[in-house]
Protein backbone atom coordinates (compact mmCIF):
# COMPACT_ATOMS: atom_id res chain seq x y z
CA UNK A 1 107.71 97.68 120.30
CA UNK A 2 106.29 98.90 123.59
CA UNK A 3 103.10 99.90 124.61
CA UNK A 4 104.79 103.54 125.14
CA UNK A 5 106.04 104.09 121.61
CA UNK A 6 103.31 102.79 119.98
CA UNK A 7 100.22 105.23 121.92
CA UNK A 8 103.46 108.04 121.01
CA UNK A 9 103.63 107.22 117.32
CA UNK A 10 99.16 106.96 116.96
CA UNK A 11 99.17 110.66 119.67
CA UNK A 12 101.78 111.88 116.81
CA UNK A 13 99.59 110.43 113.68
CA UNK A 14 96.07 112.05 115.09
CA UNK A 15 97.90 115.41 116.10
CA UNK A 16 99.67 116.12 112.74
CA UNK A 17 96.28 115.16 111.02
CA UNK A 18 94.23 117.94 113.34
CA UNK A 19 96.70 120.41 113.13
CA UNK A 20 97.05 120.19 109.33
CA UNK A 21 93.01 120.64 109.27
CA UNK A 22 93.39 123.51 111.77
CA UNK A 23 95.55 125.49 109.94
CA UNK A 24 93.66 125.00 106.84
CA UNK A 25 91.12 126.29 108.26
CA UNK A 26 92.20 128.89 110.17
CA UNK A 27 94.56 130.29 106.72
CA UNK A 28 90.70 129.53 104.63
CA UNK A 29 89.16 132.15 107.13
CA UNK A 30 92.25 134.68 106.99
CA UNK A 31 91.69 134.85 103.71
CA UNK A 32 87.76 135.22 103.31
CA UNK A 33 88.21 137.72 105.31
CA UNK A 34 90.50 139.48 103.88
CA UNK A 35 88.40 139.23 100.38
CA UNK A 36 85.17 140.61 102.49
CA UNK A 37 87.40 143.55 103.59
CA UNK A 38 88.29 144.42 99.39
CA UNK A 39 84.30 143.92 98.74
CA UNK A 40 84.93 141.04 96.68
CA UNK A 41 81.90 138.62 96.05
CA UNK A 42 82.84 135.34 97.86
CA UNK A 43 80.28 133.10 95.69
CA UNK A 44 82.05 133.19 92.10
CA UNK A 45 85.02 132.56 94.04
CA UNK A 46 84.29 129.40 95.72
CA UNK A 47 82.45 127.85 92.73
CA UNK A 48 85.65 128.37 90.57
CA UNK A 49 87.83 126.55 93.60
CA UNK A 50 85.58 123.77 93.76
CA UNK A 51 85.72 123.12 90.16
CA UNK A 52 89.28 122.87 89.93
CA UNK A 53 89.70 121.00 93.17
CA UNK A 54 90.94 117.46 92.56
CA UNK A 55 92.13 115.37 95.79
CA UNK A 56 95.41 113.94 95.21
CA UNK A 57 95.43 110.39 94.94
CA UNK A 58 98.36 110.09 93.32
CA UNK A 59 100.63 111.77 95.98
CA UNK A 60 98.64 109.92 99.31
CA UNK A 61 99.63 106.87 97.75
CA UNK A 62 103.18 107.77 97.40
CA UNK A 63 103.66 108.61 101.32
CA UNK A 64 101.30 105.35 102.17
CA UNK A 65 103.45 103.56 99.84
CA UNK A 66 107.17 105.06 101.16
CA UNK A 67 105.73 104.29 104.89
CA UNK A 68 104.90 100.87 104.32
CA UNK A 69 108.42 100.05 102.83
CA UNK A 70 109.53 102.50 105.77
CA UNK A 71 107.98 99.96 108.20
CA UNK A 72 108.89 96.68 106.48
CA UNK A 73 112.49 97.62 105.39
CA UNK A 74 113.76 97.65 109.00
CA UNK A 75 112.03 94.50 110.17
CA UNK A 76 113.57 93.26 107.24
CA UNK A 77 116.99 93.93 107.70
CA UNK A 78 116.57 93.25 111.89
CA UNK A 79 117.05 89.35 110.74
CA UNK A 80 120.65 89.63 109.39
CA UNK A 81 122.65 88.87 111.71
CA UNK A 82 125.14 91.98 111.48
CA UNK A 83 122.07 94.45 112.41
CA UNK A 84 120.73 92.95 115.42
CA UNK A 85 122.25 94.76 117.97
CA UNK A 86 119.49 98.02 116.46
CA UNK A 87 116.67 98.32 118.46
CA UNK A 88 113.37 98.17 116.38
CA UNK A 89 111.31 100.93 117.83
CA UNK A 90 113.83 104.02 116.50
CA UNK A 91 114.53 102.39 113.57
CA UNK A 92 111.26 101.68 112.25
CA UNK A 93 109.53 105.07 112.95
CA UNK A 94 113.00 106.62 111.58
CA UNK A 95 112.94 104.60 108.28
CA UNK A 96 108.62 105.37 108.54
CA UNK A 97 109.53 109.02 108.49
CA UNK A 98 112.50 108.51 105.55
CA UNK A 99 110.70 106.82 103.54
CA UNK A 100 107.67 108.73 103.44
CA UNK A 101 109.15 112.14 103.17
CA UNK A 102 110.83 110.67 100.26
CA UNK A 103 107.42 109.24 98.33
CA UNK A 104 106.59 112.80 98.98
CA UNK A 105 109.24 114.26 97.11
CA UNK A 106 109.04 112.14 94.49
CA UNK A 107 105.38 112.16 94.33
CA UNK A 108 105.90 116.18 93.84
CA UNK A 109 108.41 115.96 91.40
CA UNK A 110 106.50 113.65 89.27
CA UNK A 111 103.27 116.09 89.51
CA UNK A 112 104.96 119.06 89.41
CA UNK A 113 105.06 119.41 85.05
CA UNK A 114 101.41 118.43 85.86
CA UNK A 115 101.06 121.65 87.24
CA UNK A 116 102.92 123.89 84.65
């Protein structure tokens, strides 16, 4: 893998992480203010939230989990012989991306009678 696609795939790990914060932030706001503009007390509100806050574990390690055998499946199957002609680069960070959407979705459907 090249020096190129490497910095791309860290730029493209660091953005989606600030952007995800940034629009948690920025929808948090939206809708403290929209509670200030109804006259609502904000402090019984935010003591209830962080009571029932939990961080999932459970799901992180899914996507961790699906991106690791995302990463390793590929370099993997680059040794048989039929699959050499694939370059590694595409492959792995397509397989990365596969594999971790899917640890995703099964992460959620395993939590989701959790939630119920």
């Amino acid at each position: 893998m090249d020096d190129f696609s490497l910095a791309l795939i860290w730029l493209g790990f660091f953005a989606s992480v600030f952007f995800s914060w940034y629009f948690y932030l920025q929808a948090r706001n939206k809708e403290r203010m929209a509670l200030i503009e109804k006259n609502v007390d904000l402090h019984g509100i935010s003591k209830t939230r962080e009571a029932r806050f939990h961080f999932p574990w459970f799901k992180l390690g899914m996507i961790i989990t699906g991106t690791g055998l995302g990463f390793c499946l590929p370099l993997m199957l680059n040794r048989l012989p039929a699959l050499q002609t694939i370059g590694d680069g595409p492959m792995v960070f397509g397989c990365m991306l596969l594999f971790g959407g899917l640890g995703m979705v099964i992460a959620h459907i395993i939590e989701k009678p959790k939630a119920q």
